[in-house]
Protein backbone atom coordinates (compact mmCIF):
# COMPACT_ATOMS: atom_id res chain seq x y z
CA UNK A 1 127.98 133.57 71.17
CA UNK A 2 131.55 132.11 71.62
CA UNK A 3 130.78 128.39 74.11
CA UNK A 4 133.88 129.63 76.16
CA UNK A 5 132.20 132.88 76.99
CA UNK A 6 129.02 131.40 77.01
CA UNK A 7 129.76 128.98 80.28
CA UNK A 8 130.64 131.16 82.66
CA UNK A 9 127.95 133.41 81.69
CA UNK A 10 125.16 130.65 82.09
CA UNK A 11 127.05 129.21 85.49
CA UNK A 12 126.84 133.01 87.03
CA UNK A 13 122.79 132.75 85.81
CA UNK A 14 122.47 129.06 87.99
CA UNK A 15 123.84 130.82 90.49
CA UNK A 16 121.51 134.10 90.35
CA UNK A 17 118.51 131.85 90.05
CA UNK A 18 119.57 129.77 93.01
CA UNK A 19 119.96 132.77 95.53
CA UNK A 20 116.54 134.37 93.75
CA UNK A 21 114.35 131.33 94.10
CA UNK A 22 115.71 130.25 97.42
CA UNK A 23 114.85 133.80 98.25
CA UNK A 24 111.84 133.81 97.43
CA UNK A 25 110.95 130.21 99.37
CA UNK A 26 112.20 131.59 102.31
CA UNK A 27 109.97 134.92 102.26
CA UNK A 28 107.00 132.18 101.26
CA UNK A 29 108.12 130.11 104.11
CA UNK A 30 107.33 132.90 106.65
CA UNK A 31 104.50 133.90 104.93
CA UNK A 32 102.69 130.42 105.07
CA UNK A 33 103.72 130.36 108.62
CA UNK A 34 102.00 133.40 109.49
CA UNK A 35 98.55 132.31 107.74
CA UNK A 36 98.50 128.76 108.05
CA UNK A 37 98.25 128.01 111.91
CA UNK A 38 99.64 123.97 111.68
CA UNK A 39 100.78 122.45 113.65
CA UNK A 40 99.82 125.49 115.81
CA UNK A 41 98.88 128.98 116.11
CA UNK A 42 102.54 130.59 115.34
CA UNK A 43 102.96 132.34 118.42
CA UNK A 44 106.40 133.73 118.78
CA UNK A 45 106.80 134.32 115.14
CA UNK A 46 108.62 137.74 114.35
CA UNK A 47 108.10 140.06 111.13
CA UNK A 48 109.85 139.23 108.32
CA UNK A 49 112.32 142.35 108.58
CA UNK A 50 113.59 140.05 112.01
CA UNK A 51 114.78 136.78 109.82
CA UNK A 52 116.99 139.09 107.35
CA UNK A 53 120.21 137.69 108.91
CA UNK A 54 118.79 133.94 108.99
CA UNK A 55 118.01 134.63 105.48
CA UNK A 56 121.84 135.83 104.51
CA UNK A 57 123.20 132.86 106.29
CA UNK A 58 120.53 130.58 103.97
CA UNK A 59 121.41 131.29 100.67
CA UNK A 60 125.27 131.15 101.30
CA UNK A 61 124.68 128.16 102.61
CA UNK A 62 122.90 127.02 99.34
CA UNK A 63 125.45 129.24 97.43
CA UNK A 64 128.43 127.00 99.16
CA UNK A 65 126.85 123.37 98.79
CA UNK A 66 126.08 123.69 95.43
CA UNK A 67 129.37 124.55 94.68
CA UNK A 68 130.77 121.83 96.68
CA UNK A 69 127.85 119.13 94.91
CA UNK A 70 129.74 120.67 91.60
CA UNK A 71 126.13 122.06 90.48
CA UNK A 72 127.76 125.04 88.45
CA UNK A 73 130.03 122.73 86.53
CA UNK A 74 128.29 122.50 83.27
CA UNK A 75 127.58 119.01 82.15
CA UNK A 76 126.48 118.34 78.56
CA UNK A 77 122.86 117.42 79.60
CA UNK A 78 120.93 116.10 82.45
CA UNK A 79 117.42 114.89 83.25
CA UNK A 80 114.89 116.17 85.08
CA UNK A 81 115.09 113.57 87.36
CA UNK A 82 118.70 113.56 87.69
CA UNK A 83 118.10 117.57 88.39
CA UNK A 84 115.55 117.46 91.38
CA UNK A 85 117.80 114.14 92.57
CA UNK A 86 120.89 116.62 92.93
CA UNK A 87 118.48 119.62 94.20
CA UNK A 88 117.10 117.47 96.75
CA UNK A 89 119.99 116.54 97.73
CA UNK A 90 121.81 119.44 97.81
CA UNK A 91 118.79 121.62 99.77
CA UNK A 92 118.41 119.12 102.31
CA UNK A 93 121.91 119.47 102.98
CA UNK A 94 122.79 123.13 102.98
CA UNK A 95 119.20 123.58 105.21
CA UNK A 96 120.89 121.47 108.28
CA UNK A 97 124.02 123.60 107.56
CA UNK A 98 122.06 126.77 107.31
CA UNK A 99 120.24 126.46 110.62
CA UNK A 100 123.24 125.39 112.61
CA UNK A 101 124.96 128.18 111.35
CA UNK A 102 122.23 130.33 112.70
CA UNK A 103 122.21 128.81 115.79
CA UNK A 104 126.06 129.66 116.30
CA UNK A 105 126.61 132.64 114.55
CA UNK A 106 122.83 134.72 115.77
CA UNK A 107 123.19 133.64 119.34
CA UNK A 108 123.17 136.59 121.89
CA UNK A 109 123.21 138.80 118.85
CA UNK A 110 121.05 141.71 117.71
CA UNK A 111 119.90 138.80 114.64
CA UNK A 112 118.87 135.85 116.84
CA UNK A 113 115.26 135.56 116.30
CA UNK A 114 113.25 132.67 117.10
CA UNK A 115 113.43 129.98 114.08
CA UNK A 116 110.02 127.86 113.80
CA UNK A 117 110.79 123.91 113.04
CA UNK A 118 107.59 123.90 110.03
CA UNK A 119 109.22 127.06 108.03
CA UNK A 120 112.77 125.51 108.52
CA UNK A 121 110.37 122.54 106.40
CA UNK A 122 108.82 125.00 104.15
CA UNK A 123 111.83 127.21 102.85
CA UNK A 124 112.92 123.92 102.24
CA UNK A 125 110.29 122.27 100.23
CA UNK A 126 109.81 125.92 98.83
CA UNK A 127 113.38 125.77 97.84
CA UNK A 128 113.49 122.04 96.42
CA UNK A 129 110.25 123.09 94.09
CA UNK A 130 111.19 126.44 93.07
CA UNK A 131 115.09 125.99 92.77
CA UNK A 132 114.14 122.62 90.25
CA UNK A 133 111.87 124.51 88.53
CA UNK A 134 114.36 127.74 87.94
CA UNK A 135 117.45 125.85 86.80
CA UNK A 136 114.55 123.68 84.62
CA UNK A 137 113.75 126.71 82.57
CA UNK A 138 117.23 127.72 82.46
CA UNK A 139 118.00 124.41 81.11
CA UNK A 140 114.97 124.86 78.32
CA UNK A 141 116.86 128.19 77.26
CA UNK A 142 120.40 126.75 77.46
CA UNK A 143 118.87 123.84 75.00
CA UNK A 144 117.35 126.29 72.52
CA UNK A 145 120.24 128.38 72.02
CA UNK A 146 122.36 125.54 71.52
CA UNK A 147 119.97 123.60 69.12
CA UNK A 148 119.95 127.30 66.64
CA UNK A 149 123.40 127.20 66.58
CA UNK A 150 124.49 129.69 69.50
CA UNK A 151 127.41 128.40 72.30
CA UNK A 152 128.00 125.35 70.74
CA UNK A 153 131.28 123.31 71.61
CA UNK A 154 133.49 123.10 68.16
CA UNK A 155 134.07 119.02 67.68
CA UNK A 156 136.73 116.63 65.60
CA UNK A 157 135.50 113.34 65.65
CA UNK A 158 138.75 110.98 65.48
CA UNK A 159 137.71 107.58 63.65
CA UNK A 160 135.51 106.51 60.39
CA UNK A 161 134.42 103.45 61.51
CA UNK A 162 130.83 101.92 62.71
CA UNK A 163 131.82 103.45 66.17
CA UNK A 164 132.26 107.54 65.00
CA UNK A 165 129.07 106.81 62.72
CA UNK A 166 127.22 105.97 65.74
CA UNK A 167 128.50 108.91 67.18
CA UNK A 168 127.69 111.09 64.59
CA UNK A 169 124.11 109.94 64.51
CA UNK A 170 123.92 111.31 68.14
CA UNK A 171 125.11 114.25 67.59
CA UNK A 172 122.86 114.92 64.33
CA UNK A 173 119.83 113.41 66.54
CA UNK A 174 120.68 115.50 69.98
CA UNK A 175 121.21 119.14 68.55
CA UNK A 176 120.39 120.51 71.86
CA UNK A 177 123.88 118.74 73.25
CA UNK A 178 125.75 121.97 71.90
CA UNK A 179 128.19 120.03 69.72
CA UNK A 180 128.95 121.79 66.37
CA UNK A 181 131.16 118.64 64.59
CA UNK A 182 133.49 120.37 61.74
CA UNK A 183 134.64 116.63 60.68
CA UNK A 184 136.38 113.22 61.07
CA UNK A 185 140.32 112.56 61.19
CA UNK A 186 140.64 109.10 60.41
CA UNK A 187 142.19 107.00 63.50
CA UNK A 188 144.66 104.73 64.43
CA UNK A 189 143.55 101.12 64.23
CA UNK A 190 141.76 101.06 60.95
CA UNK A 191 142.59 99.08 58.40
CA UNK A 192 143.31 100.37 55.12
CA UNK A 193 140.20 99.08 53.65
CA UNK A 194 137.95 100.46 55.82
CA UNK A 195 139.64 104.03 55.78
CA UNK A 196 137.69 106.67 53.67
CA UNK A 197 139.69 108.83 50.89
CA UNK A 198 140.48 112.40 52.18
CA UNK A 199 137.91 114.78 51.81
CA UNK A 200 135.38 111.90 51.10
CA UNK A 201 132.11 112.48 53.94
CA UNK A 202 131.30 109.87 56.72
CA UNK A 203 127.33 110.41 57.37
CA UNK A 204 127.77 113.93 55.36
CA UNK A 205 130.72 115.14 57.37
CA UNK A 206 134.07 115.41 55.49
CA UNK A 207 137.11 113.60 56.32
CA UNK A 208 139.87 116.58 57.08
CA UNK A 209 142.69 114.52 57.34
CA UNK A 210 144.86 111.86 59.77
CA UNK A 211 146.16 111.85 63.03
CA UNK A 212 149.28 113.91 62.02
CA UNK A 213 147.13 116.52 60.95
CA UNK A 214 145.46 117.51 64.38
CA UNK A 215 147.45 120.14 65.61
CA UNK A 216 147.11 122.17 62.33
CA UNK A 217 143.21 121.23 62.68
CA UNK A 218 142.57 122.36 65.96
CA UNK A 219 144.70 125.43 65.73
CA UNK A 220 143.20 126.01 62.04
CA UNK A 221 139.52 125.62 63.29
CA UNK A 222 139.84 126.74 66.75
CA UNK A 223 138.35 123.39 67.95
CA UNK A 224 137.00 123.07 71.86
CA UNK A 225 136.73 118.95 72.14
CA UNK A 226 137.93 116.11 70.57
CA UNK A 227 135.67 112.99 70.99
CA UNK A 228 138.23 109.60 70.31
CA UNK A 229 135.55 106.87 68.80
CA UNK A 230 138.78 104.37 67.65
CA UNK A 231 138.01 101.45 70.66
CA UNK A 232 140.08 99.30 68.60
CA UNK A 233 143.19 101.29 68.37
CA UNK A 234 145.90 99.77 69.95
CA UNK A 235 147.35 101.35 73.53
CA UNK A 236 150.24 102.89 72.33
CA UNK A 237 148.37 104.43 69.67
CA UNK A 238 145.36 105.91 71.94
CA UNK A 239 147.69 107.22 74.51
CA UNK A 240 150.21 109.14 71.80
CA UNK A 241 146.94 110.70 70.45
CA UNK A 242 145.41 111.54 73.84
CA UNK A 243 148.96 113.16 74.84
CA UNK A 244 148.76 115.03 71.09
CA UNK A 245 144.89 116.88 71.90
CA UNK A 246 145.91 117.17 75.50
CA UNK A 247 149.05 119.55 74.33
CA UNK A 248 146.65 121.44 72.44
CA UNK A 249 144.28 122.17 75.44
CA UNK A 250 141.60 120.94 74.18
CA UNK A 251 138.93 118.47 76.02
CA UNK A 252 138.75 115.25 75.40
CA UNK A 253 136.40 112.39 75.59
CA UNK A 254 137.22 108.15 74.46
CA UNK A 255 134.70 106.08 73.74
CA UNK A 256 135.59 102.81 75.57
CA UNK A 257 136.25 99.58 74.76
CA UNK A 258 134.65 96.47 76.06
CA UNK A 259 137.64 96.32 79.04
CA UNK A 260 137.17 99.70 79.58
CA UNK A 261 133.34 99.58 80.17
CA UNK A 262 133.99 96.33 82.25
CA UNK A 263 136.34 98.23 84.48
CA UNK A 264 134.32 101.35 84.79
CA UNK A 265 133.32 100.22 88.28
CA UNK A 266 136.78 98.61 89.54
CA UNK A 267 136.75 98.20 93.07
CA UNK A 268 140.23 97.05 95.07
CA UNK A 269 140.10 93.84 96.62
CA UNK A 270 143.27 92.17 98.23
CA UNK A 271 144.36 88.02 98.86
CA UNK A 272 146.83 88.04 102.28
CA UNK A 273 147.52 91.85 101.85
CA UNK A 274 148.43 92.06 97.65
CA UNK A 275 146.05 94.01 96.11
CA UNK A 276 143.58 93.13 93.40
CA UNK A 277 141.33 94.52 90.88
CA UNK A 278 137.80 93.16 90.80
CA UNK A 279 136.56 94.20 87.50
CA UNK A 280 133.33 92.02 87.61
CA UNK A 281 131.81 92.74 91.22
CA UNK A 282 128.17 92.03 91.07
CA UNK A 283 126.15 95.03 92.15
CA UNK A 284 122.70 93.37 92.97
CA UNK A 285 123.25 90.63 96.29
CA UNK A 286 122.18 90.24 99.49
CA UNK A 287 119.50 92.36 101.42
CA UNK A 288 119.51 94.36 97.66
CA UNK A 289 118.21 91.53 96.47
CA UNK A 290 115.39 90.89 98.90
CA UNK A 291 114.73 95.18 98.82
CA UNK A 292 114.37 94.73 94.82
CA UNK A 293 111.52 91.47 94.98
CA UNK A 294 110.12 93.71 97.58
CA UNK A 295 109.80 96.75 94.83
CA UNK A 296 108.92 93.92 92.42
CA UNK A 297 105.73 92.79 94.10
CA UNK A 298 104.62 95.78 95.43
CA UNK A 299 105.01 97.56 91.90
CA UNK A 300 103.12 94.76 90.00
CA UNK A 301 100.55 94.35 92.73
CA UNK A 302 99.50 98.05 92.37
CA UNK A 303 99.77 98.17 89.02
CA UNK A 304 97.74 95.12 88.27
CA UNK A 305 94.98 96.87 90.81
CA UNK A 306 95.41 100.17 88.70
CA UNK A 307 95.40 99.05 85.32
CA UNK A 308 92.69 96.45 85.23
CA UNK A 309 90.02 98.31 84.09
CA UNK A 310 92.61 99.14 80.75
CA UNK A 311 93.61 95.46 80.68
CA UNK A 312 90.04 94.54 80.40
CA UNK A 313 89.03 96.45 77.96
CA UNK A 314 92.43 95.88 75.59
CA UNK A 315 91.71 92.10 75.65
CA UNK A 316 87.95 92.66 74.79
CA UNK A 317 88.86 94.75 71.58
CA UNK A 318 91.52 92.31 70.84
CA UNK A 319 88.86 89.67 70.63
CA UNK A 320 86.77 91.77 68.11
CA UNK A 321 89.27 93.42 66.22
CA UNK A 322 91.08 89.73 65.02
CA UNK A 323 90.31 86.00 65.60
CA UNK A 324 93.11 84.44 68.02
CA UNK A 325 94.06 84.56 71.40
CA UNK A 326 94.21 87.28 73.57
CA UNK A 327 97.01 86.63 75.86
CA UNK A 328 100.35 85.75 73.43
CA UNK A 329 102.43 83.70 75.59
CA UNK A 330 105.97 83.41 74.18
CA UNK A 331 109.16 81.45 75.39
CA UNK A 332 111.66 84.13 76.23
CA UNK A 333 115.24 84.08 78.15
CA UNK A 334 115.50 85.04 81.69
CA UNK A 335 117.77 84.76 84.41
CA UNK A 336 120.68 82.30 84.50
CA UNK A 337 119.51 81.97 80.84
CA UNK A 338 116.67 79.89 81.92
CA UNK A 339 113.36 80.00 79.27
CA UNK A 340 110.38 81.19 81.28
CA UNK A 341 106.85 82.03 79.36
CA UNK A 342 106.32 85.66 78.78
CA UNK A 343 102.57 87.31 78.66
CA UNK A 344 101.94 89.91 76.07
CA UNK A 345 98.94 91.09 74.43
CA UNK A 346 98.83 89.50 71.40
CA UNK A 347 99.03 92.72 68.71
CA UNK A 348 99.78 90.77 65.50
CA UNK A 349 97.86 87.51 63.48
CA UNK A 350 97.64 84.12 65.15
CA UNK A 351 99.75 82.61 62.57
CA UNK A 352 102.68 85.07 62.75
CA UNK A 353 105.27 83.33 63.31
CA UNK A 354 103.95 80.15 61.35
CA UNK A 355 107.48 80.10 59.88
CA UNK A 356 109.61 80.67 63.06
CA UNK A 357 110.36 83.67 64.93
CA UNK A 358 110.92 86.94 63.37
CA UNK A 359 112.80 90.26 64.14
CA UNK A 360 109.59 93.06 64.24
CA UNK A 361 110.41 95.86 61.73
CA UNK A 362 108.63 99.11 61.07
CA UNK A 363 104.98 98.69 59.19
CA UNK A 364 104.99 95.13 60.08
CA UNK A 365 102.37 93.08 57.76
CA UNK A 366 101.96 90.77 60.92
CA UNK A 367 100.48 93.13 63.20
CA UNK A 368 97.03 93.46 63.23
CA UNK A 369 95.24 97.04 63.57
CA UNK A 370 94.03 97.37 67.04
CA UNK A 371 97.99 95.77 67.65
CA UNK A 372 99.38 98.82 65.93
CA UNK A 373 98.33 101.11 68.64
CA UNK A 374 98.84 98.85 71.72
CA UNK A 375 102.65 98.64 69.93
CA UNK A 376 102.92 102.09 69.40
CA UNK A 377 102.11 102.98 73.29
CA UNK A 378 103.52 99.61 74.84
CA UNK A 379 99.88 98.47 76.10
CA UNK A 380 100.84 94.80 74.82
CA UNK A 381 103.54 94.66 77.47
CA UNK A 382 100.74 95.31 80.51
CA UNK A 383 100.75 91.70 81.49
CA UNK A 384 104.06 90.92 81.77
CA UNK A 385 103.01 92.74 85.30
CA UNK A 386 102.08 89.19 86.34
CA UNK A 387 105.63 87.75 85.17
CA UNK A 388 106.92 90.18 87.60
CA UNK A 389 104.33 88.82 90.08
CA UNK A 390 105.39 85.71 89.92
CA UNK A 391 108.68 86.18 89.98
CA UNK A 392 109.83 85.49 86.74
CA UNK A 393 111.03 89.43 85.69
CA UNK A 394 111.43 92.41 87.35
CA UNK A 395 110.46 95.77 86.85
CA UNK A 396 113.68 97.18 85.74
CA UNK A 397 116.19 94.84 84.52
CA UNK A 398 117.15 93.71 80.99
CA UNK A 399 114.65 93.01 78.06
CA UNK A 400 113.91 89.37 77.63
CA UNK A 401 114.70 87.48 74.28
CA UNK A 402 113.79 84.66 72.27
CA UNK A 403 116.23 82.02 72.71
CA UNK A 404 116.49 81.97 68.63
CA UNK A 405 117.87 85.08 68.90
CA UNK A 406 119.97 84.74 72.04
CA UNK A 407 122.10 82.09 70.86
CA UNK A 408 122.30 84.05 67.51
CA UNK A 409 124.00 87.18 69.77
CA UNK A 410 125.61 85.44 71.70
CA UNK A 411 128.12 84.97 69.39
CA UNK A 412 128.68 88.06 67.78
CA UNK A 413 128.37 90.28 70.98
CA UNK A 414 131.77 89.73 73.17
CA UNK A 415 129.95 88.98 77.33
CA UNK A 416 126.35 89.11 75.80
CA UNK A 417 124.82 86.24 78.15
CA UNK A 418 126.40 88.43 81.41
CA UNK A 419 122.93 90.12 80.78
CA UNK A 420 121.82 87.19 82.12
CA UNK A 421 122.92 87.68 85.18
CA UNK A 422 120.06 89.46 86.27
CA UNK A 423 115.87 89.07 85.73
CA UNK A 424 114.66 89.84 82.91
CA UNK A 425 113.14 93.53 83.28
CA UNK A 426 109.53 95.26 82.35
CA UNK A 427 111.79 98.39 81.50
CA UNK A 428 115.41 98.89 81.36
CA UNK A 429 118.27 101.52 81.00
CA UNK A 430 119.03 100.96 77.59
CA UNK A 431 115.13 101.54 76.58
CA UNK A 432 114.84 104.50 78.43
CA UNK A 433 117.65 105.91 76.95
CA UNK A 434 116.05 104.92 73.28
CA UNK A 435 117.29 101.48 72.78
CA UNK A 436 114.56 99.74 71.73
CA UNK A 437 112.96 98.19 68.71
CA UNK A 438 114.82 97.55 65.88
CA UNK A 439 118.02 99.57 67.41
CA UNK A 440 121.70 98.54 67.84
CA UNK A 441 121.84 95.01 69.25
CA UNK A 442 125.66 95.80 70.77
CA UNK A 443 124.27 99.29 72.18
CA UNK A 444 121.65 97.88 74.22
CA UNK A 445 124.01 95.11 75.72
CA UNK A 446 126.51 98.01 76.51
CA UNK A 447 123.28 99.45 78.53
CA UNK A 448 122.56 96.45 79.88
CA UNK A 449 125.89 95.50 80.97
CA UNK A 450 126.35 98.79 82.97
CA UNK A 451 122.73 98.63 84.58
CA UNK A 452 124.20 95.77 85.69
CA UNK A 453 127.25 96.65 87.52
CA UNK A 454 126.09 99.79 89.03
CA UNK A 455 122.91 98.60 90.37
CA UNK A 456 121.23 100.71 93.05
CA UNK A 457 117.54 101.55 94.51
CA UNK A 458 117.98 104.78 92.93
CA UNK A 459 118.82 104.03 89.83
CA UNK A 460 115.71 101.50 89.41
CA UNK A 461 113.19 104.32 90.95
CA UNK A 462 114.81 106.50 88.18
CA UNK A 463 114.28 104.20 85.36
CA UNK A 464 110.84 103.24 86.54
CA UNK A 465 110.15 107.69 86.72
CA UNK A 466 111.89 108.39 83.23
CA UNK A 467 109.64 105.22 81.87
CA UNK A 468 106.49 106.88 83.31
CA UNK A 469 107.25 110.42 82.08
CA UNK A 470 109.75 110.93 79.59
CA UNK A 471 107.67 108.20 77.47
CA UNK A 472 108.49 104.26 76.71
CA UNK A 473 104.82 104.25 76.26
CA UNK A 474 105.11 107.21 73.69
CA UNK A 475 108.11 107.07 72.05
CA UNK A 476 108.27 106.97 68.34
CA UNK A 477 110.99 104.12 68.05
CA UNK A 478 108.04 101.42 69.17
CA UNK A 479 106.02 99.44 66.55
């Protein structure tokens, strides 16, 4: 199926699945009402028949928030917690709307029936659970249509350098994303060196021409998006070729530059009335600051109480499966790029790094056997709960380095020690998103970076979720 036909098509079926499940929550709603006599006997409680108007009135409302929230707008993907984040919030909203409405609309009307305060609460939990768990499986079939080919989005990739590769790795790695990529067209900025012949592949995809070219290309092909992945052309350059696709009607998306990730949360700020662009407005200060230890020492408190038992019994095997230590502790890079000692379990030989600190690559001679699986599921990280403890990480923040390493990156990656700026962190965006192990040193500060500047309570319960479920401590790209 054509992706242009194929969107309003699956944006009709969100909506169809939002009116059926919150539907069905509100007939549930009544129902559980009727049996379950908390926080009293229902008493005044009509028949179901009664609420038919109330019901009308309830999934507009839904109907009308959601498309205010933008939840039939399409997005490439999302996760599940980003999902039930929106759903929440979009329920929660259109439920106070919906029962105000009934209020003015019912009154002295052959509708008004009397609306009981617990199943307002349960048409909206109902709705939250079933709602999530419609547009979930919608999601699931969206994803396996687009990974066998069907309603995918035809893509040019403009650029051949380290940036387009990276971008073609995601693409070849994240078939689900609906992107179908017919080739490159080399940029503007390159150098002559670094351009490929015509027709020559970049990561197996041919090269189908230059800039000039994309008119024909698009037209030729009948392409849907153009992703820009030249951060080093020059302005002039970028905004002639944005005007060029944007003739063509075509969407388009630029990878940024550093500027333009460092200015992706401008604010306006102003000296005696002229106005001023603060590019570099810390997110993380005051009471956030305080409301983050506070998460901190709660979350290591519990989880030291919780895991334990597991702790115990790692540091026991450790002792029998190698001689050594249990507990590695290793000088690592924190805030304000102060060292601070990090506790790990240690997973390879006492004498690893006899001859200095080395970067851990896959099959590692080093690591020991039993240090092989605590790698593989992120068990050797349990103690840095008691850095957190004491203050010297935080849950969610940036990944700690060795300061061998830091002053080695430091100078090849442009506002590397800004990561600094924060604690050091258990998890982090950038592994979450699969950043970690022996992964792009400049993609993981970009991560970092925008953690960062866009710092909220949300955003670190998220992390901390996607951690727990999606699987740090089972993904494949640990060892």
């Amino acid at each position: 199926m054509d992706s242009r036909r194929f969107r309003p098509l699956f944006s009709l079926s969100l909506a169809v699945m939002d009116v059926a499940m919150t539907a069905l929550a509100f007939i549930v709603a009544h129902r559980l009402r009727v049996l379950i006599p908390w926080p009293a006997e229902a008493v005044e409680i009509q028949r179901f028949r009664a609420y038919s108007g109330v019901l009308v009135i309830h999934v507009v409302s839904v109907l009308f928030v959601f498309f205010l929230f933008r939840m039939y707008h399409l997005v490439r993907a999302t996760s599940r917690v980003d999902l039930f984040y929106a759903i929440f919030g979009g329920l929660t909203v259109a439920t106070l709307l919906s029962v105000a409405l009934s209020v003015l609309l019912l009154k002295n009307s052959v509708f008004e029936v009397n609306l009981p305060r617990v199943m307002v609460f349960y048409a909206w939990a109902g709705g939250v659970l079933l709602v999530t768990l419609g547009r979930w499986a919608l999601q699931q079939i969206r994803a396996a249509l687009q990974t066998q080919g069907s309603a995918q989005d035809k893509v040019i990739l403009i650029g051949t350098g380290e940036v387009a590769r990276l971008v073609i790795q995601k693409i070849h790695s994240q078939p689900y994303l609906g992107y179908k990529l017919l080739g490159l067209v080399d940029g503007p900025g390159a150098s002559a060196e670094a351009r490929p012949e015509q027709g020559r592949g970049v990561e197996g995809y041919p090269v189908l021409g230059q800039t000039e070219d994309l008119p024909r290309l698009m037209d030729q092909y009948g392409v849907d998006e153009v992703i820009i992945a030249t951060p080093e052309a020059p302005d002039e350059e970028m905004v002639q070729l944005i005007s060029l696709c944007y003739r063509e009607g075509v969407s388009i998306k630029v990878f940024p530059d550093v500027f333009e990730l460092m200015a992706a949360g401008v604010t306006i700020d102003d000296l005696g009335g002229l106005p001023l662009l603060n590019v570099r407005d810390v997110a993380l200060r005051g009471w956030k600051l305080t409301f983050k230890r506070a998460m901190d020492l709660v979350g290591s408190a519990i989880g030291l109480v919780l895991l334990s038992p597991l702790m115990m019994l790692i540091a026991l095997l450790i002792k029998l499966d190698s001689p050594g230590p249990v507990i590695y502790v290793q000088e690592r890079m924190g805030l304000d790029a102060k060292p601070f000692p990090v506790f790990k379990f240690r997973s390879m030989r006492a004498d690893a790094e006899a001859n200095g600190p080395g970067w851990t690559v896959k099959d590692d001679p080093r690591v020991t056997r039993l240090g092989r699986f605590i790698r593989k599921y992120s068990l050797d990280e349990l103690p840095q709960l008691i850095n957190v403890l004491l203050g010297d990480m935080s849950l969610v923040g940036p990944r700690p380095e060795q300061p061998a390493f830091v002053e080695q990156f430091q100078l090849m990656i442009p506002r590397y020690m800004e990561r600094h700026r924060e604690k050091a962190g258990l998890t982090g965006w950038a592994q979450v998103n699969g950043l970690r192990g022996d992964t792009s040193i400049m993609e993981r500060t970009k991560y970092d970076l925008w953690y960062i500047e866009n710092w909220s309570v949300w955003l670190d319960i998220k992390i901390i979720v996607r951690t727990l479920v999606r699987g740090i401590f089972f993904d494949r790209s640990a060892y």
